[in-house]
Protein backbone atom coordinates (compact mmCIF):
# COMPACT_ATOMS: atom_id res chain seq x y z
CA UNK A 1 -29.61 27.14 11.66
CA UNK A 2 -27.78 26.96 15.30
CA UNK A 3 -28.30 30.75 15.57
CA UNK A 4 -31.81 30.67 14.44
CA UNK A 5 -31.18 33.00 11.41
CA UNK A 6 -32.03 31.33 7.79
CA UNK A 7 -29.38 30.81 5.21
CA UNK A 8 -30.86 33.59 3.06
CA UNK A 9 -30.85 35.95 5.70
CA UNK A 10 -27.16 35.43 6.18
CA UNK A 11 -26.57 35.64 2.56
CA UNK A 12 -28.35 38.76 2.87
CA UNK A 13 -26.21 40.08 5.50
CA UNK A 14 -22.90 39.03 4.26
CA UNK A 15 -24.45 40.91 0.64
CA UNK A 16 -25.00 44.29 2.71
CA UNK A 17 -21.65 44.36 4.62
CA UNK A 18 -19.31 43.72 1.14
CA UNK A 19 -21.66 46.66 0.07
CA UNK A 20 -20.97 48.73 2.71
CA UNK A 21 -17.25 48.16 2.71
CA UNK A 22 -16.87 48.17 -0.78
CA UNK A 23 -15.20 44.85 -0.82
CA UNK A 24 -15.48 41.37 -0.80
CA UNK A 25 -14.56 39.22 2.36
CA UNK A 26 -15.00 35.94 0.93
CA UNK A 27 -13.18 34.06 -1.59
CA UNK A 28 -15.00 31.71 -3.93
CA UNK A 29 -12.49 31.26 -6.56
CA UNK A 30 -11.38 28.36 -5.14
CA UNK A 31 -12.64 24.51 -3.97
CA UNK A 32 -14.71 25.84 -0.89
CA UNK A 33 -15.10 29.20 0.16
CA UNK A 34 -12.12 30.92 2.38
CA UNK A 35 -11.71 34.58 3.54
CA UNK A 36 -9.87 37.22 1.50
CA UNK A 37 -7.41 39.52 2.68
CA UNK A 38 -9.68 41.99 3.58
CA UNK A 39 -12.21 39.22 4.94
CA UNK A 40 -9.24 38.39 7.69
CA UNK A 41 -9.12 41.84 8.71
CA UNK A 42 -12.75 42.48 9.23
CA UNK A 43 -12.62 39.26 11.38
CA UNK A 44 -10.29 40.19 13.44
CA UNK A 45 -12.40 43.68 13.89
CA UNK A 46 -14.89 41.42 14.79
CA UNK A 47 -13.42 39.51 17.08
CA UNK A 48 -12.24 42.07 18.93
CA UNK A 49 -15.44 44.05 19.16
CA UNK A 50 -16.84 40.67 20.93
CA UNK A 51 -13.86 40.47 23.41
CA UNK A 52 -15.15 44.23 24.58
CA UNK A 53 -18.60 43.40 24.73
CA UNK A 54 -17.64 40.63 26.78
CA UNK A 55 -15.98 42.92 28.71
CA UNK A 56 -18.48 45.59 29.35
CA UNK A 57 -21.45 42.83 30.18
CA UNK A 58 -19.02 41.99 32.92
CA UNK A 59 -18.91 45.04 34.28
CA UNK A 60 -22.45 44.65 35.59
CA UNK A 61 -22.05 41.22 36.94
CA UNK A 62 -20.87 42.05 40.43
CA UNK A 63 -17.69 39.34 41.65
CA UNK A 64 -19.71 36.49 41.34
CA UNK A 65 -19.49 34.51 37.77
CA UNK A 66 -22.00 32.68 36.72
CA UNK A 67 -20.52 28.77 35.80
CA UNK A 68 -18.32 28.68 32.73
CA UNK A 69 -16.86 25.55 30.82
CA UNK A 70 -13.54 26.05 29.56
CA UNK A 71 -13.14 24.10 26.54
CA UNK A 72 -9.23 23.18 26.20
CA UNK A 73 -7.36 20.93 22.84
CA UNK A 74 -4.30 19.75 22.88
CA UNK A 75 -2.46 17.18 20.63
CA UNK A 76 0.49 16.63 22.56
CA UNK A 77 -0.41 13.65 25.07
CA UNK A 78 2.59 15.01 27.43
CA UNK A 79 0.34 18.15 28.18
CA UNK A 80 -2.86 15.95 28.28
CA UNK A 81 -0.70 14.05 31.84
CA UNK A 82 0.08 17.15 33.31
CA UNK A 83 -3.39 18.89 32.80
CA UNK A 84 -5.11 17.80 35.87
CA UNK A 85 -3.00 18.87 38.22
CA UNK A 86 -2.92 22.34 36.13
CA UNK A 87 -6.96 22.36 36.33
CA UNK A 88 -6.96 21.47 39.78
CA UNK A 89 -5.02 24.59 41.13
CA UNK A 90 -7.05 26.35 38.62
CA UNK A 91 -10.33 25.49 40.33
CA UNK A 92 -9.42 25.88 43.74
CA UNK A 93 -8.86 29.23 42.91
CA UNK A 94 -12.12 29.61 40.53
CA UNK A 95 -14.66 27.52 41.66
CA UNK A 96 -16.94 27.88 39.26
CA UNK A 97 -14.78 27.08 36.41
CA UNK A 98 -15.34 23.98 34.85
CA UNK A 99 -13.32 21.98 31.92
CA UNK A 100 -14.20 20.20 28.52
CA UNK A 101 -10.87 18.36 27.08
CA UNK A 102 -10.25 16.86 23.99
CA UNK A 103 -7.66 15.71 21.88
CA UNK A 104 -6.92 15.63 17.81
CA UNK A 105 -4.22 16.69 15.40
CA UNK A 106 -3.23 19.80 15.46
CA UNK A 107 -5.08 21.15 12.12
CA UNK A 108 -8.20 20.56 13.53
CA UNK A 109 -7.50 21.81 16.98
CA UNK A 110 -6.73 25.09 15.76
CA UNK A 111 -9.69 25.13 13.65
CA UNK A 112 -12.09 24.31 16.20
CA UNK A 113 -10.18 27.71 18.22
CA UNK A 114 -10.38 30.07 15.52
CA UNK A 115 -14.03 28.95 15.01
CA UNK A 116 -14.81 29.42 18.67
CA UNK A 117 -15.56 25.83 19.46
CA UNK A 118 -12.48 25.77 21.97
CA UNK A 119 -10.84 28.46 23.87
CA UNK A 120 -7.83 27.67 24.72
CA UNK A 121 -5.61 24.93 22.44
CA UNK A 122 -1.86 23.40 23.35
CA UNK A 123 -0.20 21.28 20.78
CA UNK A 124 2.64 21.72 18.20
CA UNK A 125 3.10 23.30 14.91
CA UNK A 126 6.25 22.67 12.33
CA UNK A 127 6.90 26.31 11.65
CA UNK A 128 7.15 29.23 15.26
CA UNK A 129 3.85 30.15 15.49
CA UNK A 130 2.99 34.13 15.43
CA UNK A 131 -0.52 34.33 17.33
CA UNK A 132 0.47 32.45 20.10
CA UNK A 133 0.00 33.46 24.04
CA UNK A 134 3.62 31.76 24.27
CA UNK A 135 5.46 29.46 22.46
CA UNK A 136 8.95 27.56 22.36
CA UNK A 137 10.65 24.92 20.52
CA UNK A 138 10.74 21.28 20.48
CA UNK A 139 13.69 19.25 19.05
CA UNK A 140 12.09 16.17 16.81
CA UNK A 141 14.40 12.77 16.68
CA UNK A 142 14.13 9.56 15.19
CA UNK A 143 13.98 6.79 17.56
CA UNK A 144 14.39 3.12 17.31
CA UNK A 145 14.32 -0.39 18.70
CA UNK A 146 17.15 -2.66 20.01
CA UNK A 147 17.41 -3.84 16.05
CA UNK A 148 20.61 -1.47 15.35
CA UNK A 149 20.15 -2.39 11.59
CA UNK A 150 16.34 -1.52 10.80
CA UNK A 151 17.06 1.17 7.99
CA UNK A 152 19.10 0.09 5.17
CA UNK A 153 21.04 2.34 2.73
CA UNK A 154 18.68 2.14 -0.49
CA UNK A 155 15.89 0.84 0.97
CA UNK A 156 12.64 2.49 1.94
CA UNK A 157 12.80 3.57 5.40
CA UNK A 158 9.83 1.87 7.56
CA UNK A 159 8.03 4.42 9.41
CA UNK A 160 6.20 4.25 12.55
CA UNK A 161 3.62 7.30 13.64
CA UNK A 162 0.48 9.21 13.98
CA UNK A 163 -0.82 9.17 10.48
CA UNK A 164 -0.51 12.32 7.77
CA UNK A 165 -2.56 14.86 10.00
CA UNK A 166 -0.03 15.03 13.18
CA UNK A 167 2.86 17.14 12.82
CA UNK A 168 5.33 14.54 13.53
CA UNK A 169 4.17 12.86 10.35
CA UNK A 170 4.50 15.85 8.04
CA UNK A 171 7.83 16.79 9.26
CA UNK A 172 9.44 13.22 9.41
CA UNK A 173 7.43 12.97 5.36
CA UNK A 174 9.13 16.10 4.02
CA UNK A 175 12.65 15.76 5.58
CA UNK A 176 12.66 12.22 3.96
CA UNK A 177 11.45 13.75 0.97
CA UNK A 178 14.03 16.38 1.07
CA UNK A 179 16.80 14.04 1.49
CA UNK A 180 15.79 11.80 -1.65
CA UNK A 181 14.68 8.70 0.49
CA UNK A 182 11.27 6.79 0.07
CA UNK A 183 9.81 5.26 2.83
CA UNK A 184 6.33 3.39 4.05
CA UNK A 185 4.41 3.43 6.74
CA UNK A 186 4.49 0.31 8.80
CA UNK A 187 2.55 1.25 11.69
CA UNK A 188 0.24 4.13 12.35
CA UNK A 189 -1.89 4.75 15.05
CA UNK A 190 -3.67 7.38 17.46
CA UNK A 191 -1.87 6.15 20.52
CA UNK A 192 1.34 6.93 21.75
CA UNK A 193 1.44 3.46 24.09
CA UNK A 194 1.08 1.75 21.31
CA UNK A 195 3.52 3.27 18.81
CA UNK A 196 5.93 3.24 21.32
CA UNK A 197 5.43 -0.24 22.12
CA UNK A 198 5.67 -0.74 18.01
CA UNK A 199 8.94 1.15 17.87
CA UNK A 200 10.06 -1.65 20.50
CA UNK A 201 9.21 -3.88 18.67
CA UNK A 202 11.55 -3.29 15.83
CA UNK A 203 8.71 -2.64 13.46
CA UNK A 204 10.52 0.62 12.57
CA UNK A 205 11.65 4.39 13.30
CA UNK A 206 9.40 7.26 14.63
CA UNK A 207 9.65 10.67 15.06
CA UNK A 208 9.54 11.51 19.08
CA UNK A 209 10.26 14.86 20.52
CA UNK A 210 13.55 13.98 22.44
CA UNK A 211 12.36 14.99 26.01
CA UNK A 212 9.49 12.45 24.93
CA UNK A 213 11.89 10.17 23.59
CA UNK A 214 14.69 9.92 26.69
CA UNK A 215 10.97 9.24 29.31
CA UNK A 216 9.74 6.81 27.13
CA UNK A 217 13.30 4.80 27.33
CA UNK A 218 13.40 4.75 23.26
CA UNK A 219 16.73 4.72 21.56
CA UNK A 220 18.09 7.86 19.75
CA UNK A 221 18.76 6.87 16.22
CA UNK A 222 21.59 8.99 15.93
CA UNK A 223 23.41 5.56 14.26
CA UNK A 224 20.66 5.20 11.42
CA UNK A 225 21.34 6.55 7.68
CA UNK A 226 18.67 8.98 8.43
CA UNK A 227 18.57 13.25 7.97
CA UNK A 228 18.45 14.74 11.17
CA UNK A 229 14.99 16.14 12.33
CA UNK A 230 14.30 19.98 12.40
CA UNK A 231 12.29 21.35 15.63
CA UNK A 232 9.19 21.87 15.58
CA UNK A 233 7.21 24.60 18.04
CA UNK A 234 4.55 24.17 20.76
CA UNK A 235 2.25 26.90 21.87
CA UNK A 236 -0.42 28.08 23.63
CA UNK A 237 -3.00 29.28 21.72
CA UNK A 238 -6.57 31.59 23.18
CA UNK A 239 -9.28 32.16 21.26
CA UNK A 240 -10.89 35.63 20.79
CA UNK A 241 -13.68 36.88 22.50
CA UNK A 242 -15.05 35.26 25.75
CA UNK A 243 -13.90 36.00 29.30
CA UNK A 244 -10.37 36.72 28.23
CA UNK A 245 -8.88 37.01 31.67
CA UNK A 246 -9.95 33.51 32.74
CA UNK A 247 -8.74 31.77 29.12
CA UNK A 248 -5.15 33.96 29.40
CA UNK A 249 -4.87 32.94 33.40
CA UNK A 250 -5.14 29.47 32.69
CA UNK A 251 -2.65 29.89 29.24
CA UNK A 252 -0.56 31.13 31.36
CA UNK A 253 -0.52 28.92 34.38
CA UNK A 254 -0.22 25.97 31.57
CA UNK A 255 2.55 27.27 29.75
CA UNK A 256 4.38 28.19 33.07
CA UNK A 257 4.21 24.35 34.53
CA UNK A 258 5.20 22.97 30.70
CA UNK A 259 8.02 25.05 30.75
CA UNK A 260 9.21 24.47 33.86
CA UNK A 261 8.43 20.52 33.41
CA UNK A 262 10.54 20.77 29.96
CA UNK A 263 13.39 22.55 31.54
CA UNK A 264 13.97 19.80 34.35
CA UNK A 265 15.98 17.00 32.86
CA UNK A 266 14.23 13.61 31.21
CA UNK A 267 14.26 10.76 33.50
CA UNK A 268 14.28 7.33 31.74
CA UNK A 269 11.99 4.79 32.88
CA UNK A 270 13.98 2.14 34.91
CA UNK A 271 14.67 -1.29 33.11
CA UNK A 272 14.55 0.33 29.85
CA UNK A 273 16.71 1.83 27.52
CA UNK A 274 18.36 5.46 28.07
């Protein structure tokens, strides 16, 4: 194993701490093997108690850090443009920070975080998220091409996104579903570019944030048969444990330029539709 310990020895380990606490942590009732109740607090123990020894091995190490990559997710491709210039300042004032990004759903992300393969994550989730560093909303619309007439009443709507693991997807797929309509998906794909470029097209309707939607020059379909979109949240999210001053600095110098980028109003692109 990665932490050169054998799988029986771990067995063995998990064994003599549900002995110890009289309880067990882990869940096997079920396809896979997931934490109880009890098993989520003794994590978060845990990760706590690893925050403070990160803390107190500090202590020692004088003002000079030794070189640390930051490893930042994000599944919104508005933060992943404005990054840079984020991780720029950043470094200027912490030269010996470095930066891994990547980008996925926003499942995954978070999994990769509370595993501690990331440290800090950005991206959306449908319902206001409690463990975030800060969050706000993000009004979802459907958007459409110059074809006025692309969703007819009692037909199945023809829907353009990222594919069932995004959060646009699942949102747009139950408020269908909630409003009796059927639909298909006409065009999926990983790239905003080129589902934008497919909404333009007139292959169907997609569900945008509408900052996103009013930069990108898409049309509101606020003329279409269709339910209105609820708003989904972003946040920033930092994992446990680690230098925790660094990872909140940085959350907090990202959520401060997002914000203040999302409060300044959407500018169309020119020679395109408002």
């Amino acid at each position: 194993m990665s932490l050169g310990v054998t799988q029986p020895a771990v067995s063995a380990q998990i064994k003599r701490l549900q002995f110890l606490l009289g309880e067990d942590i882990f869940d096997r009732s079920v396809q896979g093997v997931s934490l109880t109740a009890h098993g989520e607090v003794v994590v978060s123990y845990a990760r706590r108690l690893l925050s403070i020894n990160d803390q107190i091995v500090r202590l020692g190490g004088g003002s000079a850090r030794p070189d640390l990559v930051v490893r930042i997710g994000t599944s919104s491709d508005f933060v992943a443009m404005v990054l840079p210039d984020i991780l720029k300042r950043f470094r200027a004032a912490s030269p010996a920070v470095r930066f891994n990004v990547s980008a996925a759903d926003s499942d995954s992300m978070m999994r990769q975080l509370r595993n501690g393969e990331l440290d800090l994550f950005i991206g959306l989730t449908p319902t206001e998220p409690k463990d975030a560093r800060d969050s706000w909303a993000a009004p979802l619309v459907w958007v459409r091409g110059p074809q006025a007439n692309i969703v007819q009443q009692g037909e199945r709507v023809p829907l353009i996104s990222n594919g069932e693991p995004s959060v646009h997807h699942r949102v747009a797929v139950s408020t269908l579903r909630a409003a009796g309509l059927e639909w298909e998906e006409v065009f999926t794909a990983p790239v905003v570019t080129s589902l934008t470029s497919a909404v333009t097209a007139g292959l169907g309707v997609m569900p945008i944030t509408r900052r996103r939607a009013i930069e990108a020059g898409l049309i509101i379909a606020d003329d279409l048969p269709l339910p209105p979109l609820p708003e989904v949240y972003a946040g920033v999210f930092v994992r446990e444990g680690g230098p925790r001053d660094i990872y909140e600095t940085l959350a907090d110098d990202i959520s401060a330029t997002v914000r203040r980028l999302i409060k300044a109003p959407a500018a169309p692109k020119i020679g395109t539709a408002a």
